[in-house]
PDB file of N, CA and C in Angstrom:
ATOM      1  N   UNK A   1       1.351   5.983  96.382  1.00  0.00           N
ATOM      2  CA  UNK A   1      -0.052   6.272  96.545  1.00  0.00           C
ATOM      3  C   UNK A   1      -0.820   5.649  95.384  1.00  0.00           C
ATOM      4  N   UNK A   2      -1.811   4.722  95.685  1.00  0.00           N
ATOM      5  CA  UNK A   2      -2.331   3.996  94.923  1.00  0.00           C
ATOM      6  C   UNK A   2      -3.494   5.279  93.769  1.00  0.00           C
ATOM      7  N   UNK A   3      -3.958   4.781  93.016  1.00  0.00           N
ATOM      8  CA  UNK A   3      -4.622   6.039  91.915  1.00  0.00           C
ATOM      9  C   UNK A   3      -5.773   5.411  91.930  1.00  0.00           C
ATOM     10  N   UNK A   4      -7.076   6.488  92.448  1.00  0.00           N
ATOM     11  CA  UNK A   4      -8.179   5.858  92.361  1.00  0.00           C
ATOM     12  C   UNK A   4      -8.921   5.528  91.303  1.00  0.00           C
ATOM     13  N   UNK A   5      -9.997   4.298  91.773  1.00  0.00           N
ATOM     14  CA  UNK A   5     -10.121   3.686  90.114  1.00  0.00           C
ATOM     15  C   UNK A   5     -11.126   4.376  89.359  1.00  0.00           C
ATOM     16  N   UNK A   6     -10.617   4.332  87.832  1.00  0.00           N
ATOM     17  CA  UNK A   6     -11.133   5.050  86.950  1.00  0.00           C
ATOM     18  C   UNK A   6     -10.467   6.191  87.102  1.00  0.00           C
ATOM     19  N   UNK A   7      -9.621   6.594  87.615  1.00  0.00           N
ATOM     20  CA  UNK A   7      -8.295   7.815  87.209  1.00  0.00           C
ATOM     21  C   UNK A   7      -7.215   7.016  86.800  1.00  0.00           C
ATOM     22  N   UNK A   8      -7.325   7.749  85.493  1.00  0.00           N
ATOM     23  CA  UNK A   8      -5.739   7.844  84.807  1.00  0.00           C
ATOM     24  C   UNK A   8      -4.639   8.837  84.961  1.00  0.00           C
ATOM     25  N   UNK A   9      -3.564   8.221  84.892  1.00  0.00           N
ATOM     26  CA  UNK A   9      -2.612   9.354  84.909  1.00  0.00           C
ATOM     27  C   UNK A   9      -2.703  10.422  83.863  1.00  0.00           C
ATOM     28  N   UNK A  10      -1.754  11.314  83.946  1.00  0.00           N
ATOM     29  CA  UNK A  10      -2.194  12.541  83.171  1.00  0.00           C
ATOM     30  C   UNK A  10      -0.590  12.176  81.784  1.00  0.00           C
ATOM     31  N   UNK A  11      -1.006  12.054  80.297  1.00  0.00           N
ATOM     32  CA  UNK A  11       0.390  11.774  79.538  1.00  0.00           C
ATOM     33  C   UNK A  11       1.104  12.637  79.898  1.00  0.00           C
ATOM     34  N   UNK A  12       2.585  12.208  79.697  1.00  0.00           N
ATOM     35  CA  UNK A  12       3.860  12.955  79.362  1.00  0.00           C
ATOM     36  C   UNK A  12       4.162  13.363  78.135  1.00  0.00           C
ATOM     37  N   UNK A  13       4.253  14.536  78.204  1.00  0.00           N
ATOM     38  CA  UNK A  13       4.625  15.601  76.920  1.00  0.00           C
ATOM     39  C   UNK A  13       6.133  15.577  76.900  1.00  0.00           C
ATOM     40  N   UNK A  14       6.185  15.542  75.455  1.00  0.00           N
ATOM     41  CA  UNK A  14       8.069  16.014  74.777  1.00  0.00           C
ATOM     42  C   UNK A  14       7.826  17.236  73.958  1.00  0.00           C
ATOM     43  N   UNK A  15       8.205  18.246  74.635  1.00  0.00           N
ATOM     44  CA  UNK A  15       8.622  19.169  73.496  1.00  0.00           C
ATOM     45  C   UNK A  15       9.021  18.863  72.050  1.00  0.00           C
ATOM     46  N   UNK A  16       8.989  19.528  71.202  1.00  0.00           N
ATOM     47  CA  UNK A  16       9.598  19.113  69.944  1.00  0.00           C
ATOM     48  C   UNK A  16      11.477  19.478  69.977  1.00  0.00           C
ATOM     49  N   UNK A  17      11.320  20.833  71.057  1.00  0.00           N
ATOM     50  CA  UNK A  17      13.122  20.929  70.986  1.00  0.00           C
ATOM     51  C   UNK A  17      13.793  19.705  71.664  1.00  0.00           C
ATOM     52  N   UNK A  18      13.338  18.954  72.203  1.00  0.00           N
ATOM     53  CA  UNK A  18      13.975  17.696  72.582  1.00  0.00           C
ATOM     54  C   UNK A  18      13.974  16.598  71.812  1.00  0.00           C
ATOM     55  N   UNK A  19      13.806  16.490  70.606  1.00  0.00           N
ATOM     56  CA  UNK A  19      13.488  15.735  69.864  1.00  0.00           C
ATOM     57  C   UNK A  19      14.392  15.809  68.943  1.00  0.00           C
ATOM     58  N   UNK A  20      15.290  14.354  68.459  1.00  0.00           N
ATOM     59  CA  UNK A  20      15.777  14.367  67.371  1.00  0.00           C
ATOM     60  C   UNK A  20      15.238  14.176  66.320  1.00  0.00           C
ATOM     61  N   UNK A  21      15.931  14.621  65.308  1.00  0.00           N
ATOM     62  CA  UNK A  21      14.684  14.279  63.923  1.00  0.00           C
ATOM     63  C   UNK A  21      14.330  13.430  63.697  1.00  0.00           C
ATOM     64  N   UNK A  22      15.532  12.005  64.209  1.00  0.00           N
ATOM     65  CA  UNK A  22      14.959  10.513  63.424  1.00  0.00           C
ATOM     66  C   UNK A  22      14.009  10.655  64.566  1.00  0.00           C
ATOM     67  N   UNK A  23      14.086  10.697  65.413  1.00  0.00           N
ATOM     68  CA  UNK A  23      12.915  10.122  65.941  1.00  0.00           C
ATOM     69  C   UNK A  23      11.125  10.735  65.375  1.00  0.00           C
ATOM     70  N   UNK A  24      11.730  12.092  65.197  1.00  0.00           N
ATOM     71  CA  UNK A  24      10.363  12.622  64.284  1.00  0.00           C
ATOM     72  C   UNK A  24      10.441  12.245  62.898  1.00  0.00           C
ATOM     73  N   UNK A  25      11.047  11.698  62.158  1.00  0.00           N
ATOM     74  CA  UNK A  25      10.737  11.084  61.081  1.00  0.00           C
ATOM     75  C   UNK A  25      10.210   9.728  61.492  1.00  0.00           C
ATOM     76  N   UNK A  26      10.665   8.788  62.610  1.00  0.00           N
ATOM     77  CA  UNK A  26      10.278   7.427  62.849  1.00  0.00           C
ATOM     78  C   UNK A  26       8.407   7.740  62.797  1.00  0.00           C
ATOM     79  N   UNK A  27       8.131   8.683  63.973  1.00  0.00           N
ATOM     80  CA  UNK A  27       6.880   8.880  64.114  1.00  0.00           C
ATOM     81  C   UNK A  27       6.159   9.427  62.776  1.00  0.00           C
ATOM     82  N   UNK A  28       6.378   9.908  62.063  1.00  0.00           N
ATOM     83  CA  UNK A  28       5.608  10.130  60.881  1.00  0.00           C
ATOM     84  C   UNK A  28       5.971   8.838  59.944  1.00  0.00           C
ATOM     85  N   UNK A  29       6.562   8.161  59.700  1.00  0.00           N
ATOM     86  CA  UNK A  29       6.700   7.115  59.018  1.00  0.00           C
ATOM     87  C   UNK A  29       5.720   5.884  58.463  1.00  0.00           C
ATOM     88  N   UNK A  30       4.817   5.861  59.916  1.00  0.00           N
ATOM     89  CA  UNK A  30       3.798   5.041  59.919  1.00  0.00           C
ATOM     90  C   UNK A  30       2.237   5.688  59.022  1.00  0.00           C
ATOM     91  N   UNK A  31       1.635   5.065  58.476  1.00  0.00           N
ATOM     92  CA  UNK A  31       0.134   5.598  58.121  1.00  0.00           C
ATOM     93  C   UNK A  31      -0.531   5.901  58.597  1.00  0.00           C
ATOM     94  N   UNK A  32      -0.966   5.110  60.073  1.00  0.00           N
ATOM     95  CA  UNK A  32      -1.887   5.257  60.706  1.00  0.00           C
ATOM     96  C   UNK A  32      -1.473   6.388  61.522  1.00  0.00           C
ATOM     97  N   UNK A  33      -0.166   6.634  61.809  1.00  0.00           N
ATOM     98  CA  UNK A  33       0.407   7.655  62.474  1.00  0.00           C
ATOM     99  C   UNK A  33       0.106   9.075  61.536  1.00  0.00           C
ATOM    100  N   UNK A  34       0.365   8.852  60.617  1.00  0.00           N
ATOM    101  CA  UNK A  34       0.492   9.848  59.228  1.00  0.00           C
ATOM    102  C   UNK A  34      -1.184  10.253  59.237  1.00  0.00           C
ATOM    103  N   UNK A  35      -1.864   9.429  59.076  1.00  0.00           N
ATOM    104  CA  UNK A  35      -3.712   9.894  59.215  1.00  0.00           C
ATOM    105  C   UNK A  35      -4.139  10.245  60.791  1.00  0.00           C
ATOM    106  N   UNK A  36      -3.517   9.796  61.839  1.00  0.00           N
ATOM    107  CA  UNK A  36      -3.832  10.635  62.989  1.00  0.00           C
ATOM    108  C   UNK A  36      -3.426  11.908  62.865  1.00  0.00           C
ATOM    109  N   UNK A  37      -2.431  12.509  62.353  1.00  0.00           N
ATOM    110  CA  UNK A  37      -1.734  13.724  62.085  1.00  0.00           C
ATOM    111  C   UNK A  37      -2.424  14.762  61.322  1.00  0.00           C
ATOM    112  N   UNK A  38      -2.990  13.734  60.278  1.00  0.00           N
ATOM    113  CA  UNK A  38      -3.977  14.855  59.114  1.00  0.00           C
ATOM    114  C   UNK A  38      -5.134  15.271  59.407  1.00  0.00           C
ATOM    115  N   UNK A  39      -5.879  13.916  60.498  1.00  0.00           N
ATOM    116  CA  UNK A  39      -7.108  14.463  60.941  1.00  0.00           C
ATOM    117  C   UNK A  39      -7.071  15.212  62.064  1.00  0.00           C
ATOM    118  N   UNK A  40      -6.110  15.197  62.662  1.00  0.00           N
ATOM    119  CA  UNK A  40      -5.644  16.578  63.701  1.00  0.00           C
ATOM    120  C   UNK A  40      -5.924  17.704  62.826  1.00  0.00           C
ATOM    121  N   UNK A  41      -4.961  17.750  62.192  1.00  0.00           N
ATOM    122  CA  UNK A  41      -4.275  18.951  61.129  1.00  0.00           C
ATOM    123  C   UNK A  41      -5.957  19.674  60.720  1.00  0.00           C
ATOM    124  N   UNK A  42      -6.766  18.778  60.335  1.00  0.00           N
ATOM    125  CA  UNK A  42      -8.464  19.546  59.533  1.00  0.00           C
ATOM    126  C   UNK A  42      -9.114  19.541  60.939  1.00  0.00           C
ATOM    127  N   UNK A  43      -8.986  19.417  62.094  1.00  0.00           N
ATOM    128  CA  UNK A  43     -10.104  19.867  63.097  1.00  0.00           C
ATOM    129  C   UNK A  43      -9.481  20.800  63.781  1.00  0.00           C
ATOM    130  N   UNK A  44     -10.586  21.442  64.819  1.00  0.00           N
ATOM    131  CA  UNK A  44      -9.923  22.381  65.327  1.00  0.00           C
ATOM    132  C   UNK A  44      -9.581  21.569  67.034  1.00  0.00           C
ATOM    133  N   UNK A  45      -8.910  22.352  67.348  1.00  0.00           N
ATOM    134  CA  UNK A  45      -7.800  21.918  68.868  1.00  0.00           C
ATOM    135  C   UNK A  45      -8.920  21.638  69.680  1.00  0.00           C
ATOM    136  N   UNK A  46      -8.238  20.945  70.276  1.00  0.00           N
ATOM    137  CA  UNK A  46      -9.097  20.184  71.374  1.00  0.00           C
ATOM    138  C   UNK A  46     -10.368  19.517  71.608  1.00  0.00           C
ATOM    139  N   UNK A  47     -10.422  19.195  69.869  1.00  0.00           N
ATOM    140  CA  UNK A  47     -12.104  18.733  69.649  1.00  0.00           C
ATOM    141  C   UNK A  47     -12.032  16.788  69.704  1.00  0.00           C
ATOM    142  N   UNK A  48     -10.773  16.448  69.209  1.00  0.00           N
ATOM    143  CA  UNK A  48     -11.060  15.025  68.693  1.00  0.00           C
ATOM    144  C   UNK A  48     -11.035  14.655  69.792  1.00  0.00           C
ATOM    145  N   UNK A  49     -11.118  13.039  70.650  1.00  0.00           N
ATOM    146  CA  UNK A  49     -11.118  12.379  71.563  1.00  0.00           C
ATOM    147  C   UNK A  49     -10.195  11.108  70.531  1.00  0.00           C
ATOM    148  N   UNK A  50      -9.538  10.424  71.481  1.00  0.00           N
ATOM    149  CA  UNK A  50      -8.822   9.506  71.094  1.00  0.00           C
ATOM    150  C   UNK A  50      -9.830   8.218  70.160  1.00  0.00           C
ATOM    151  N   UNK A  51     -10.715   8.352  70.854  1.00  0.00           N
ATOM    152  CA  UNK A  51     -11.592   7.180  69.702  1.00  0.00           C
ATOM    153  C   UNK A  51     -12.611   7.539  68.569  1.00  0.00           C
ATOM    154  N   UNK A  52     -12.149   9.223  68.156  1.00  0.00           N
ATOM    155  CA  UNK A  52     -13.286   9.440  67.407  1.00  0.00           C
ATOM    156  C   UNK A  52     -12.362   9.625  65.401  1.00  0.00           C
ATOM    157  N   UNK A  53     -10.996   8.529  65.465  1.00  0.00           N
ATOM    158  CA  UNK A  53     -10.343   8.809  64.507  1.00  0.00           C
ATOM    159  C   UNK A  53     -10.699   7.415  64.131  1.00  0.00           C
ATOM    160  N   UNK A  54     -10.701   7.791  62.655  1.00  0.00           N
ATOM    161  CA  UNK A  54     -11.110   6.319  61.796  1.00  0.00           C
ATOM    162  C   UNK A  54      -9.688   5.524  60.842  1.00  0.00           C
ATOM    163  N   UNK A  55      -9.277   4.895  61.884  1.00  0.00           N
ATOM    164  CA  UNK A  55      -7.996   4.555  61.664  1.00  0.00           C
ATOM    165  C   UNK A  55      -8.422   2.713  61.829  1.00  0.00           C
ATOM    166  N   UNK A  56      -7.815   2.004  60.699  1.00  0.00           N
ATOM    167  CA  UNK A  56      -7.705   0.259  61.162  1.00  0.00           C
ATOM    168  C   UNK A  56      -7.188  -0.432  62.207  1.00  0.00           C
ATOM    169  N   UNK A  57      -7.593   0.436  63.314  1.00  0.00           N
ATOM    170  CA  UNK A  57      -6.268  -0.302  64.460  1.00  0.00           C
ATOM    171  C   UNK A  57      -7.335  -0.626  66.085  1.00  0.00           C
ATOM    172  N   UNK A  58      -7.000  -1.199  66.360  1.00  0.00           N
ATOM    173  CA  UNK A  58      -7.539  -1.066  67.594  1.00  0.00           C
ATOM    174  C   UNK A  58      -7.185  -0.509  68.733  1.00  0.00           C
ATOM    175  N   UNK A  59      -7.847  -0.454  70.042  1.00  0.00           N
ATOM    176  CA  UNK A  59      -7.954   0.787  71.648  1.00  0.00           C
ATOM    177  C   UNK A  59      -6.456   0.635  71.595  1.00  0.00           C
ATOM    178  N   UNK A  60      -5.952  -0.850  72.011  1.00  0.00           N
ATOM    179  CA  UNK A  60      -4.482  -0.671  72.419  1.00  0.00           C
ATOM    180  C   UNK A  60      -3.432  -0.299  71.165  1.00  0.00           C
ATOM    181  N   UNK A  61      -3.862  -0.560  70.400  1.00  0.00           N
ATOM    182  CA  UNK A  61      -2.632  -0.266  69.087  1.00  0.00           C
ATOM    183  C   UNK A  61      -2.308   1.589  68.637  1.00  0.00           C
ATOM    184  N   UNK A  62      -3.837   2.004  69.008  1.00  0.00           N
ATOM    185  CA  UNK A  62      -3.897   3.824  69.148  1.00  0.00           C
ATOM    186  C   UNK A  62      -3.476   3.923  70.042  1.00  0.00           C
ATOM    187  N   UNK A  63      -4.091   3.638  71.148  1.00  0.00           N
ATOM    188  CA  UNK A  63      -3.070   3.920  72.745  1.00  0.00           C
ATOM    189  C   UNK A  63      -1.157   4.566  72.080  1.00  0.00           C
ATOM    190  N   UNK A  64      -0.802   3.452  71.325  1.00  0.00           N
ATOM    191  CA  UNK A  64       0.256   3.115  70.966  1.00  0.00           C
ATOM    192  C   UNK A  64       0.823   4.190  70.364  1.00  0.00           C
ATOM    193  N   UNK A  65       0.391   4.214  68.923  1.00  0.00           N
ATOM    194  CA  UNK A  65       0.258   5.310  68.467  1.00  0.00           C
ATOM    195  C   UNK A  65       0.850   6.653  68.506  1.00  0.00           C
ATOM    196  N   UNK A  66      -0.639   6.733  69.616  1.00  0.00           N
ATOM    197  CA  UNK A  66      -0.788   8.017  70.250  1.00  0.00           C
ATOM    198  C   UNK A  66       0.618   8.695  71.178  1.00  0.00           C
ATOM    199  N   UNK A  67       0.957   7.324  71.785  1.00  0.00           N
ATOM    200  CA  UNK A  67       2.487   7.886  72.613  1.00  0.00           C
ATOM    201  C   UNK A  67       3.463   7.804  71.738  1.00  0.00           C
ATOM    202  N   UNK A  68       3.610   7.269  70.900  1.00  0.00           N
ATOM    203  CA  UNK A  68       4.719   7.763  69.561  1.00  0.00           C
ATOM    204  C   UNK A  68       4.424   9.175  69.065  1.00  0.00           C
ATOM    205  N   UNK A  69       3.523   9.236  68.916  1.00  0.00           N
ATOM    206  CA  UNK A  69       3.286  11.026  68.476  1.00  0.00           C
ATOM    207  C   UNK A  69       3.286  11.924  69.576  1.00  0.00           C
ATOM    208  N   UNK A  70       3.308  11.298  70.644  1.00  0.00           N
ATOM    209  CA  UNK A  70       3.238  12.366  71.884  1.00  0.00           C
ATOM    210  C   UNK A  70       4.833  12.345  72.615  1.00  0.00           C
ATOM    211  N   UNK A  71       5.565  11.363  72.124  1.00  0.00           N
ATOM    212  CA  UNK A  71       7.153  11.204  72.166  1.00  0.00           C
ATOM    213  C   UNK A  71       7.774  12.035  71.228  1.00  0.00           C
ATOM    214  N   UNK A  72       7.154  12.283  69.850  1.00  0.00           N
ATOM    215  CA  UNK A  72       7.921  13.012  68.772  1.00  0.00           C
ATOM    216  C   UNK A  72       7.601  14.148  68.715  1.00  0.00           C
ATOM    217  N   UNK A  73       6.986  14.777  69.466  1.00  0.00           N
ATOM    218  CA  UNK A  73       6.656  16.369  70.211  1.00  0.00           C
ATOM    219  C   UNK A  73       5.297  16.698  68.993  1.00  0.00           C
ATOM    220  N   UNK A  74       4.437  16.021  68.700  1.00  0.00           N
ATOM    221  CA  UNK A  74       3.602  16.241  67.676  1.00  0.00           C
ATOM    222  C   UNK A  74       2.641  16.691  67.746  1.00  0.00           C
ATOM    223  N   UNK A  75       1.944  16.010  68.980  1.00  0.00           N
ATOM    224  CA  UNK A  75       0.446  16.306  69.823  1.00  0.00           C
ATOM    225  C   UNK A  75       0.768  15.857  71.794  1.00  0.00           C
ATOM    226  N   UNK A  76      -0.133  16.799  71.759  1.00  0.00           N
ATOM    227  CA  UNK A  76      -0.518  17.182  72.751  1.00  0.00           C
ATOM    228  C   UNK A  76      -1.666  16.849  73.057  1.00  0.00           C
ATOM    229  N   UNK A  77      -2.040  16.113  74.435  1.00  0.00           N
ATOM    230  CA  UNK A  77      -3.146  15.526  75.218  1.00  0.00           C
ATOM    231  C   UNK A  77      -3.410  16.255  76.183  1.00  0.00           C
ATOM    232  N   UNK A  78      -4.824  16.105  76.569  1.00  0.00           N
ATOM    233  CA  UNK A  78      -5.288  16.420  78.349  1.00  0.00           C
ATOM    234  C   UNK A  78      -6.790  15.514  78.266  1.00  0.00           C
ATOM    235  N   UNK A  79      -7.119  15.671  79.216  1.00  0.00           N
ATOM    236  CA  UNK A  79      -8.184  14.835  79.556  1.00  0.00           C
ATOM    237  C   UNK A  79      -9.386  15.969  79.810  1.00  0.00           C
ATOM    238  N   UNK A  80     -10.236  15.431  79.560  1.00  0.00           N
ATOM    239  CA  UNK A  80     -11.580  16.549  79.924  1.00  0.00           C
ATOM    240  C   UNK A  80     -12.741  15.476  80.247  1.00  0.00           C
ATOM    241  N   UNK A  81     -13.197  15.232  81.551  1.00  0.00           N
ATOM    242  CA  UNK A  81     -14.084  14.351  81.830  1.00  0.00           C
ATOM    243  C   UNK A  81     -13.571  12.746  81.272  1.00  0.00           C
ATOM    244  N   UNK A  82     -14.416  11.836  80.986  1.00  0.00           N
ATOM    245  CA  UNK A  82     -14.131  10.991  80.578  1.00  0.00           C
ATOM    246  C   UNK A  82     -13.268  10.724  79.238  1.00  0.00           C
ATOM    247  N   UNK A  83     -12.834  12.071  78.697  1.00  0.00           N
ATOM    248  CA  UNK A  83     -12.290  11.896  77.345  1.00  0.00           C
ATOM    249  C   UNK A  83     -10.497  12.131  77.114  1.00  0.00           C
ATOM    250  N   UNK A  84     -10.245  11.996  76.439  1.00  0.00           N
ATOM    251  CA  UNK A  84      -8.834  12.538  76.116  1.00  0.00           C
ATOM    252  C   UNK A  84      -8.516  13.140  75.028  1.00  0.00           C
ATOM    253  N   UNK A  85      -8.710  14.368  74.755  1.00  0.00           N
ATOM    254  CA  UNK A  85      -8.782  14.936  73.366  1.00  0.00           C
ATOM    255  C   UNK A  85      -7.140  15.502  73.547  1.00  0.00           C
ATOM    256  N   UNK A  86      -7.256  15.695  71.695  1.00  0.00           N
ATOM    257  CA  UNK A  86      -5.898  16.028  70.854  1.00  0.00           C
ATOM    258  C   UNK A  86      -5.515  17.255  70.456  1.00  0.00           C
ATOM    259  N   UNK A  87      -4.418  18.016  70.329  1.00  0.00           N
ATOM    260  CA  UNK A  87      -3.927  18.816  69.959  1.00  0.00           C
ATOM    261  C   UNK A  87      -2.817  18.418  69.090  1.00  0.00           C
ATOM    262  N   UNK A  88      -2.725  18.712  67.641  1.00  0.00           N
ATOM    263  CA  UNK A  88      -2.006  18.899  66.971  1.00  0.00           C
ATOM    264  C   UNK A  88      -0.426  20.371  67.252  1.00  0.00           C
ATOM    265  N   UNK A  89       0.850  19.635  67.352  1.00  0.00           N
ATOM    266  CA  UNK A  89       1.404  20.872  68.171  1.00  0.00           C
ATOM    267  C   UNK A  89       2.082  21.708  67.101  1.00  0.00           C
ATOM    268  N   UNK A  90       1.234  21.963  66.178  1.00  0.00           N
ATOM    269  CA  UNK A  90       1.907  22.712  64.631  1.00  0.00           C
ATOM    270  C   UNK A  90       2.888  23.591  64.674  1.00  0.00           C
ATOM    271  N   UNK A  91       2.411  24.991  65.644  1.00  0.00           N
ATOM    272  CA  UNK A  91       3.675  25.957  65.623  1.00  0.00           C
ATOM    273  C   UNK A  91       4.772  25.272  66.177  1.00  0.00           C
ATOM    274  N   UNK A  92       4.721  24.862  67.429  1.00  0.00           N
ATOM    275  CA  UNK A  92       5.937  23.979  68.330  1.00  0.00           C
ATOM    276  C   UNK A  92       6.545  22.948  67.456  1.00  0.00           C
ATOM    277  N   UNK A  93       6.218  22.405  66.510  1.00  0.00           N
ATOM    278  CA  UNK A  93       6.896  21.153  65.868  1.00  0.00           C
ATOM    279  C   UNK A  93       7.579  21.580  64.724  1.00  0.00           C
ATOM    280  N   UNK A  94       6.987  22.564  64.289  1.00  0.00           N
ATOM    281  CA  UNK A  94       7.415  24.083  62.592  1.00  0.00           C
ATOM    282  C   UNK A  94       8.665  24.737  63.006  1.00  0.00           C
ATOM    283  N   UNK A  95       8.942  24.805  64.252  1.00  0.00           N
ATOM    284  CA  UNK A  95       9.019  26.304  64.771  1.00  0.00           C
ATOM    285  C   UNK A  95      11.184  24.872  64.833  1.00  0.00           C
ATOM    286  N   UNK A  96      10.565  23.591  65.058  1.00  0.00           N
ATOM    287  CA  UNK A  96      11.869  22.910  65.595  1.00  0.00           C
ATOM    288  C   UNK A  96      12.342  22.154  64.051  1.00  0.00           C
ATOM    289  N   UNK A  97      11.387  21.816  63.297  1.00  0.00           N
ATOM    290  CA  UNK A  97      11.716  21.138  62.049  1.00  0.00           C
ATOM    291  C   UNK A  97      10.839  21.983  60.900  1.00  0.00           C
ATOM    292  N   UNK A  98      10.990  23.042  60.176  1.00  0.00           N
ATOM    293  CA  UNK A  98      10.294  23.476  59.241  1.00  0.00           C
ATOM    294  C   UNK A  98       9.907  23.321  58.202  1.00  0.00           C
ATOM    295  N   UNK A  99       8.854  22.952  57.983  1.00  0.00           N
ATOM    296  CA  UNK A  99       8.671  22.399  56.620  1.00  0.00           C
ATOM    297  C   UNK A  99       7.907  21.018  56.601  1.00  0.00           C
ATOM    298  N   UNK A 100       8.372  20.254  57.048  1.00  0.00           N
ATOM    299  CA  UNK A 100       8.078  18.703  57.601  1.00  0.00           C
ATOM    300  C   UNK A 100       6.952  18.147  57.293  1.00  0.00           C
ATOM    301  N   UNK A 101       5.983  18.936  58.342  1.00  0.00           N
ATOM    302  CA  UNK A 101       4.690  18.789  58.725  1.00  0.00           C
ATOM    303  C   UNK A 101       3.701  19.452  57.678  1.00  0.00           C
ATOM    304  N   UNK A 102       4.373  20.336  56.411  1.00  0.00           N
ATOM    305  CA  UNK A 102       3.674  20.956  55.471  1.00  0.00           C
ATOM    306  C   UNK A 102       4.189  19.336  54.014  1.00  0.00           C
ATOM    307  N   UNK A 103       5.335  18.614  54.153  1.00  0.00           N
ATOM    308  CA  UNK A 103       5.424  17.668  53.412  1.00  0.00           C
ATOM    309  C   UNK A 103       4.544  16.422  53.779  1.00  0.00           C
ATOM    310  N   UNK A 104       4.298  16.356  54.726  1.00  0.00           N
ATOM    311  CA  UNK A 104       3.106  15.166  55.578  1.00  0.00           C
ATOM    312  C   UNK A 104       1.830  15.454  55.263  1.00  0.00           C
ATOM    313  N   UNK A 105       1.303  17.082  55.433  1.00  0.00           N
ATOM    314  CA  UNK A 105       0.028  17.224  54.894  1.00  0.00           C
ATOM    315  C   UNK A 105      -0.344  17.417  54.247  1.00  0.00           C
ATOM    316  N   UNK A 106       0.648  17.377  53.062  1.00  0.00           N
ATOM    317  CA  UNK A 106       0.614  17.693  51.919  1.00  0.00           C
ATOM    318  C   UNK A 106      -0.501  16.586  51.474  1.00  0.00           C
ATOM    319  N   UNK A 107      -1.330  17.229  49.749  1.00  0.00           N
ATOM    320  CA  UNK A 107      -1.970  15.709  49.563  1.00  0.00           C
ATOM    321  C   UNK A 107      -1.325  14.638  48.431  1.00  0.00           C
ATOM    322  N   UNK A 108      -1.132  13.567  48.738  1.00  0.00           N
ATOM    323  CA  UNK A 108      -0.589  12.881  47.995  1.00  0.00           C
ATOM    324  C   UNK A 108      -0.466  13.340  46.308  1.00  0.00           C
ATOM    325  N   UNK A 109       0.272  13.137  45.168  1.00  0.00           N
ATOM    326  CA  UNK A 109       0.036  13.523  44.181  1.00  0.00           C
ATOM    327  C   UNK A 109      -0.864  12.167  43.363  1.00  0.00           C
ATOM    328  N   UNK A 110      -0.782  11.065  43.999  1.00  0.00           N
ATOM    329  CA  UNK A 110      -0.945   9.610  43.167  1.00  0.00           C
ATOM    330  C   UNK A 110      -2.253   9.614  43.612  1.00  0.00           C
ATOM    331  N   UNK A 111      -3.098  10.206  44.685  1.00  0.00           N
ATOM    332  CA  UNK A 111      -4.626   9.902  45.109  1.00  0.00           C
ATOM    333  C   UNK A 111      -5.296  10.821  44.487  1.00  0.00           C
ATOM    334  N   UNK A 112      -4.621  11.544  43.939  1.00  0.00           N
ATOM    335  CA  UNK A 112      -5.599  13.144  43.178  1.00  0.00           C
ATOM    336  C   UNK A 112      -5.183  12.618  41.982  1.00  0.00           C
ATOM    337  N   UNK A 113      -4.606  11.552  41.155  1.00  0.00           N
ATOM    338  CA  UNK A 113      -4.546  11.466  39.628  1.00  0.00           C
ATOM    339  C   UNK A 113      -5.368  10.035  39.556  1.00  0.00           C
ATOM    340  N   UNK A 114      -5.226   9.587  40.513  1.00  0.00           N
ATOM    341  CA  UNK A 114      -6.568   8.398  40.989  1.00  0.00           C
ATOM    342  C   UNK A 114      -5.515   7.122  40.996  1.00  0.00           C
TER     343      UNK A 114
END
């Protein structure tokens, strides 16, 4: 069945219990991955939209991104009208690797001594 135009499919979610760690370390590894994570982490759920993060990358390279973190059980998507906003999946990702996600948001020690 063909998908009418201007509908997207709806993403595929990974739990975090399905997830091996490298693969959740692969996904935090990156920066731009690492600053999608933090600016999750300071807003509240379901507010950001995929293009409202100030990251150096462009539509398709977030696209990208975005399904690496949504492979490593991190965030969580849905669509609301024309948008696709984010959920950071904190308890669910804590609850499978503890600690992790408190060493990621942590703030650097080298940007606070300048």
């Amino acid at each position: 069945m063909a998908e009418r135009a201007g509908h997207r499919a709806a993403p595929a979610h990974t739990h975090p219990e399905e997830v091996p760690v490298q693969t959740a370390l692969a996904a935090l590894a990156d920066p731009v991955r690492i600053q999608l994570v933090r600016e999750l982490a300071a807003s509240p759920v379901w507010t950001r939209s995929c293009g409202s993060f100030d990251v150096p990358v462009g539509k398709a390279a977030l696209s990208h991104h975005f399904t690496v973190l949504r492979g490593a059980g991190l965030v969580e998507q849905r669509d609301e009208g024309p948008r696709r906003v984010n959920r950071l999946r904190r308890e669910e990702f804590e609850a499978c690797f503890p600690g992790l996600l408190d060493l990621v948001l942590r703030p650097d020690a080298r940007t606070q001594d300048g």
